[in-house]
Structure formats: C-alpha cells, structure tokens
PDB file of N, CA and C in Angstrom:
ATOM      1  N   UNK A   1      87.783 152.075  96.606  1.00  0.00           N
ATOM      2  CA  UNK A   1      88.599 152.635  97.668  1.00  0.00           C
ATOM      3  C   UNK A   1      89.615 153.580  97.045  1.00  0.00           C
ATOM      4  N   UNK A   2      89.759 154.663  97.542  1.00  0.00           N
ATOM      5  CA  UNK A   2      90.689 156.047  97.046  1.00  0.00           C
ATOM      6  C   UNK A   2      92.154 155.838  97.632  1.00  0.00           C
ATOM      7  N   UNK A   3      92.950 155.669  96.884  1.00  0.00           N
ATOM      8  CA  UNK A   3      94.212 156.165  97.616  1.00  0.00           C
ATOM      9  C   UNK A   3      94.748 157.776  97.615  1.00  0.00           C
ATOM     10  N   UNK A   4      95.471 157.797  99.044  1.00  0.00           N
ATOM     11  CA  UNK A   4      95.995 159.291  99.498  1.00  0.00           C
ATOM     12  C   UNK A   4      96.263 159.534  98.169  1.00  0.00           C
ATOM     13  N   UNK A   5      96.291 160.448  97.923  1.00  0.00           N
ATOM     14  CA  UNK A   5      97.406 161.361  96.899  1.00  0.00           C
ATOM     15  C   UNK A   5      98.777 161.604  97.198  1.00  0.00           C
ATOM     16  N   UNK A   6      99.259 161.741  98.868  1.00  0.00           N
ATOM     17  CA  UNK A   6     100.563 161.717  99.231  1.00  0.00           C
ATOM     18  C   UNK A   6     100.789 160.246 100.641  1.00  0.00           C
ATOM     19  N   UNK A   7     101.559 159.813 100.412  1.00  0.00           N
ATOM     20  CA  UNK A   7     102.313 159.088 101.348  1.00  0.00           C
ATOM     21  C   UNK A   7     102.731 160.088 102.552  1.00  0.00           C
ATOM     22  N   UNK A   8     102.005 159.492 103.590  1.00  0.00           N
ATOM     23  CA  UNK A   8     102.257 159.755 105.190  1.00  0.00           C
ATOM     24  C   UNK A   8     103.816 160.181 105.636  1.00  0.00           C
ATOM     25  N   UNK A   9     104.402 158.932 104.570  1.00  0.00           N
ATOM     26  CA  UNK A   9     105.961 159.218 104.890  1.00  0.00           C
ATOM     27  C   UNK A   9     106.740 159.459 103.403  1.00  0.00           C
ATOM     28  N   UNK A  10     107.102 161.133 104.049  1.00  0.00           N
ATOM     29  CA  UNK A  10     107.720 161.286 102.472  1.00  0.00           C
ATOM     30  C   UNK A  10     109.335 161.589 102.449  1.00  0.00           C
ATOM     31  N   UNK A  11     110.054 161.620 101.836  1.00  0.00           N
ATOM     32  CA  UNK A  11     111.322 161.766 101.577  1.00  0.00           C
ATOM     33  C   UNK A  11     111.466 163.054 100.274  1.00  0.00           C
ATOM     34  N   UNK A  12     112.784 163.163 100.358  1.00  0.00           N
ATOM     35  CA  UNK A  12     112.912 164.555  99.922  1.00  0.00           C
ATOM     36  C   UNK A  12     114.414 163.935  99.128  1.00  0.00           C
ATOM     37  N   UNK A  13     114.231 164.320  97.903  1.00  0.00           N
ATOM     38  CA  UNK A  13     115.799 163.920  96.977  1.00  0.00           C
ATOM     39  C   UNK A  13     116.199 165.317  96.575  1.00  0.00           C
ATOM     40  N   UNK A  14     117.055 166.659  96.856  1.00  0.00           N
ATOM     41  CA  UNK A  14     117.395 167.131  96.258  1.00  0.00           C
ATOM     42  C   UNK A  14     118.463 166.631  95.175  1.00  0.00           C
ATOM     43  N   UNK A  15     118.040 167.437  93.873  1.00  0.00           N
ATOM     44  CA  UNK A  15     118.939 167.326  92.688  1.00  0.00           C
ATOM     45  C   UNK A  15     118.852 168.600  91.950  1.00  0.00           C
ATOM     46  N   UNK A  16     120.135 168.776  91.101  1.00  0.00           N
ATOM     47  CA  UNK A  16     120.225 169.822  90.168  1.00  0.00           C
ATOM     48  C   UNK A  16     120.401 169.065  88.623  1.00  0.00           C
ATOM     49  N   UNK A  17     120.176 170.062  87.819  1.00  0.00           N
ATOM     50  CA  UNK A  17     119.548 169.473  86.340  1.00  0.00           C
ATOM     51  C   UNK A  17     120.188 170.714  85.785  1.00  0.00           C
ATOM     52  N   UNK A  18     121.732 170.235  84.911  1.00  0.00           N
ATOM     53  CA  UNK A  18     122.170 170.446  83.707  1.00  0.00           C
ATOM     54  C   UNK A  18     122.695 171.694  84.464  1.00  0.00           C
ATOM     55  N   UNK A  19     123.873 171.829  85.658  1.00  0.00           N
ATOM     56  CA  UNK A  19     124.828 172.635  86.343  1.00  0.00           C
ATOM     57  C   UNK A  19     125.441 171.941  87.459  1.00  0.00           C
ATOM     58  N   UNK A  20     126.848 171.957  87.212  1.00  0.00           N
ATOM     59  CA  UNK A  20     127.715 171.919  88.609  1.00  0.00           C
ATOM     60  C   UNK A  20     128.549 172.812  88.604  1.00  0.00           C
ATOM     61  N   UNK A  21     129.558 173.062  89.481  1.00  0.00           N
ATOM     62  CA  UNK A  21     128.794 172.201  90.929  1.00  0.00           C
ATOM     63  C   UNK A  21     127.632 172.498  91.846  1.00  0.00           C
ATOM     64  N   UNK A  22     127.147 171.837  93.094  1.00  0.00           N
ATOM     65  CA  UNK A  22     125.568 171.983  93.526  1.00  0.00           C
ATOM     66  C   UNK A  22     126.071 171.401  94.793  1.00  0.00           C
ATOM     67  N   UNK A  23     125.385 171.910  95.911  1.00  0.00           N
ATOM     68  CA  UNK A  23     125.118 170.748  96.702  1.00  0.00           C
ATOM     69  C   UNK A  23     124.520 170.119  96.935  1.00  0.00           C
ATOM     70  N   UNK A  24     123.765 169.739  95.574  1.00  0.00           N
ATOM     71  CA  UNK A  24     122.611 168.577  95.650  1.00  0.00           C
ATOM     72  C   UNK A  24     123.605 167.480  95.306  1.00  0.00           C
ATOM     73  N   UNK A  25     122.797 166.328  96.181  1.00  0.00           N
ATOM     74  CA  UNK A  25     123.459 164.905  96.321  1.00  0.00           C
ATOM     75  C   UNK A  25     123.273 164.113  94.930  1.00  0.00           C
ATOM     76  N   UNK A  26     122.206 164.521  93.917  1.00  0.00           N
ATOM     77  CA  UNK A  26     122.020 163.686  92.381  1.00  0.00           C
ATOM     78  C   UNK A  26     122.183 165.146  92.037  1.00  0.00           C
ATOM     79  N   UNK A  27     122.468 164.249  90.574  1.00  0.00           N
ATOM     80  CA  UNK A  27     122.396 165.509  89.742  1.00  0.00           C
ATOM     81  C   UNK A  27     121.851 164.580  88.126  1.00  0.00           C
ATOM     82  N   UNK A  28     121.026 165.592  87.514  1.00  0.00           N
ATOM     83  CA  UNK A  28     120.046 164.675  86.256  1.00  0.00           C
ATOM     84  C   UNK A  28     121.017 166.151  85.412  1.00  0.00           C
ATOM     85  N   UNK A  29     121.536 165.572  83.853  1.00  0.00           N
ATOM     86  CA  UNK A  29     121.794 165.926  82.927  1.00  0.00           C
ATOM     87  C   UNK A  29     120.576 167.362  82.252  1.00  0.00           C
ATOM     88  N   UNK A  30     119.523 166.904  81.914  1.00  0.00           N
ATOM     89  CA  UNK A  30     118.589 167.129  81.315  1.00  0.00           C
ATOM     90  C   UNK A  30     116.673 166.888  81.601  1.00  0.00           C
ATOM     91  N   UNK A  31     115.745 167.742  80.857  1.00  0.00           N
ATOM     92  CA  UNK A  31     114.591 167.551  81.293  1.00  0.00           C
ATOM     93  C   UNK A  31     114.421 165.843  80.572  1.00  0.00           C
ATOM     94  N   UNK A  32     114.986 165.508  79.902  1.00  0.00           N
ATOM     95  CA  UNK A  32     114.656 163.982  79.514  1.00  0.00           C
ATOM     96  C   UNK A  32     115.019 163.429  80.744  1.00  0.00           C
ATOM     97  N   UNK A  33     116.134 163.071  81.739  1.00  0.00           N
ATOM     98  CA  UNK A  33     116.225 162.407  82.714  1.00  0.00           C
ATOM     99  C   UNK A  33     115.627 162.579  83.915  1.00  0.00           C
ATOM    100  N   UNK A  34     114.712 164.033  83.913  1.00  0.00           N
ATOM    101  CA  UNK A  34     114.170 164.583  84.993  1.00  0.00           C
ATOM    102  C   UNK A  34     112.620 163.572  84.684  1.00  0.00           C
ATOM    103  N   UNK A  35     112.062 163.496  83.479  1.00  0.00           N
ATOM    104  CA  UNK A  35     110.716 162.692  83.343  1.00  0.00           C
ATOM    105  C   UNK A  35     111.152 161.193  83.767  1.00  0.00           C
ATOM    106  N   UNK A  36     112.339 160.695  83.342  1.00  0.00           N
ATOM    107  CA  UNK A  36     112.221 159.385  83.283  1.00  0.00           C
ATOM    108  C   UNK A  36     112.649 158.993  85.187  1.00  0.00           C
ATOM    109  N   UNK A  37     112.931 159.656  85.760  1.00  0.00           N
ATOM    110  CA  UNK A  37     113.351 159.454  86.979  1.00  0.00           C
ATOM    111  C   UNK A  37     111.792 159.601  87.490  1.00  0.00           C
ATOM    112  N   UNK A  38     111.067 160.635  87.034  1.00  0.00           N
ATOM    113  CA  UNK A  38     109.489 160.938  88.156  1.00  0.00           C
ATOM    114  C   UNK A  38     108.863 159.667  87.405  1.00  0.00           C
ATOM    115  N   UNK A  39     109.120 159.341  85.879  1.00  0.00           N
ATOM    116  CA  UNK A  39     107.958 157.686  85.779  1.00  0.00           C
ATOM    117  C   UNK A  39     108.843 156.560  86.846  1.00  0.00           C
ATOM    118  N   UNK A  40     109.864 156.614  86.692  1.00  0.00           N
ATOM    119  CA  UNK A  40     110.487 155.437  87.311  1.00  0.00           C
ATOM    120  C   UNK A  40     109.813 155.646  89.078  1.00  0.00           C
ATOM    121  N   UNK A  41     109.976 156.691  89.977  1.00  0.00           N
ATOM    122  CA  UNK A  41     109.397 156.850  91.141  1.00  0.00           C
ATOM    123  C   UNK A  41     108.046 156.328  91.494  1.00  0.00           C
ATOM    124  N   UNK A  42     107.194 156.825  90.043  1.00  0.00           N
ATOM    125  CA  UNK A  42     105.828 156.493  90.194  1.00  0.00           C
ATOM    126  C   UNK A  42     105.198 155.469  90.313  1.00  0.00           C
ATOM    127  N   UNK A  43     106.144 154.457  89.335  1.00  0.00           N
ATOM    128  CA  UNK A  43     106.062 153.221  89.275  1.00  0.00           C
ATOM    129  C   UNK A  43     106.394 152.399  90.502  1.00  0.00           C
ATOM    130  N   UNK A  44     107.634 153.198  91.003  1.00  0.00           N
ATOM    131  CA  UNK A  44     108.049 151.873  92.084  1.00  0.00           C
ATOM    132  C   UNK A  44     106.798 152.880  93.651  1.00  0.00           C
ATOM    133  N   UNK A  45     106.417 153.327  93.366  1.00  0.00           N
ATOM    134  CA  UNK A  45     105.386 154.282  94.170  1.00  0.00           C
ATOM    135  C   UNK A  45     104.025 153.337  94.158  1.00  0.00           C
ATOM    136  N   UNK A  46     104.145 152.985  93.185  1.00  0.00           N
ATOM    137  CA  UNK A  46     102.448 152.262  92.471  1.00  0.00           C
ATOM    138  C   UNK A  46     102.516 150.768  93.482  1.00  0.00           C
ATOM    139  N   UNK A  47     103.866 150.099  92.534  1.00  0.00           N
ATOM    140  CA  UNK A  47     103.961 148.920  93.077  1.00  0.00           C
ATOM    141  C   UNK A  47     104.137 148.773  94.238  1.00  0.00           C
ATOM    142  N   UNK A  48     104.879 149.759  95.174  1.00  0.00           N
ATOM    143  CA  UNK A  48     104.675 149.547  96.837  1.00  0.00           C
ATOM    144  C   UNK A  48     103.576 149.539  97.438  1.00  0.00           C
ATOM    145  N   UNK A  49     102.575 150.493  96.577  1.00  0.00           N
ATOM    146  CA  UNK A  49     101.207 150.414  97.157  1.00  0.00           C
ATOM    147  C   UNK A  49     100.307 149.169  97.067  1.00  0.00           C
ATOM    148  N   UNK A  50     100.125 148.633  96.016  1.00  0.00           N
ATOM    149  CA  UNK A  50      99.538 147.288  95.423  1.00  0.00           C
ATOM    150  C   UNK A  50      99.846 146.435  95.764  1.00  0.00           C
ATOM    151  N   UNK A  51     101.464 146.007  96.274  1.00  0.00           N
ATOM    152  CA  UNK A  51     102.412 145.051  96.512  1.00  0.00           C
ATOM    153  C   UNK A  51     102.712 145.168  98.248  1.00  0.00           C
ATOM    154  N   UNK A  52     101.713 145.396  99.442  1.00  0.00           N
ATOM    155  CA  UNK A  52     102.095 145.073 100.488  1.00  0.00           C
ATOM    156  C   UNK A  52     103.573 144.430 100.812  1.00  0.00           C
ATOM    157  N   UNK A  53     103.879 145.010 101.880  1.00  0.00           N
ATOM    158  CA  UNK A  53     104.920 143.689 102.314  1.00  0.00           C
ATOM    159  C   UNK A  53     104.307 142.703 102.818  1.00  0.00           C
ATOM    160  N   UNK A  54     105.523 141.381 102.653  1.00  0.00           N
ATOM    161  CA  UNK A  54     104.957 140.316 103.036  1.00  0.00           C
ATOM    162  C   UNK A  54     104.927 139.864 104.457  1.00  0.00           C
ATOM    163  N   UNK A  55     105.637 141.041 105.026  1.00  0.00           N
ATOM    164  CA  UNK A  55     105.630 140.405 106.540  1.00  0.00           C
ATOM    165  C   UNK A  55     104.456 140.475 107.054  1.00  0.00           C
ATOM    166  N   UNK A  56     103.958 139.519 107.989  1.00  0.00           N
ATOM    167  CA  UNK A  56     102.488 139.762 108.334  1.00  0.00           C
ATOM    168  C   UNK A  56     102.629 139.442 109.805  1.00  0.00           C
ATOM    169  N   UNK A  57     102.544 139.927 111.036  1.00  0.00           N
ATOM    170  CA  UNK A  57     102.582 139.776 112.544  1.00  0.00           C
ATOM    171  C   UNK A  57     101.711 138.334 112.870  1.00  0.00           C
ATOM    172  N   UNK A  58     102.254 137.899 113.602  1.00  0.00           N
ATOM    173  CA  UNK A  58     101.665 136.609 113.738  1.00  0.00           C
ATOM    174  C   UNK A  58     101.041 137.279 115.527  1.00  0.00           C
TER     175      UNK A  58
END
C-alpha cells in the first residue's frame, strides 16, 4: 500500500534563516538548523502516519 506523498491537511510555518528582523513567526540561525528541523518534521510526519490515533468511534 502507497502512501500520499502530501497530507490532505497541510500547514504552512513561515521562517527566516540567519536575518532579522522578519515577519516570520520562527526564525532558524543556519542551514544546519534548517535540516535538523525538516528530519525532526519527517519523523514526527512518519510516526503520525504509522501511529493512528487511538480514538476509535464506538
């Protein structure tokens, strides 16, 4: 079984990387914090997918 490539429901984080001020709401230092933020997403991306919630409708 294939999963989407994108989630139905997506969200949008603007950020700026290594300038202020911005009116982006984050702001990442550097391209090192820009990778470790997209593995960290991916991951908790992965595990939402694999990891259903547990509520189940009775």
């Amino acid at each position: 079984m294939s999963r989407p490539s994108l989630s139905p429901i997506a969200e949008v984080f603007a950020c700026t990387v290594g300038q202020k001020p911005s009116k982006a709401k984050y702001y990442l230092d550097d391209t090192g914090e820009i990778t470790r933020m997209l593995q960290g997403l991916a991951s908790a991306s992965d595990q939402a997918t694999w990891n259903p919630s547990p509520h189940v409708p009775l």
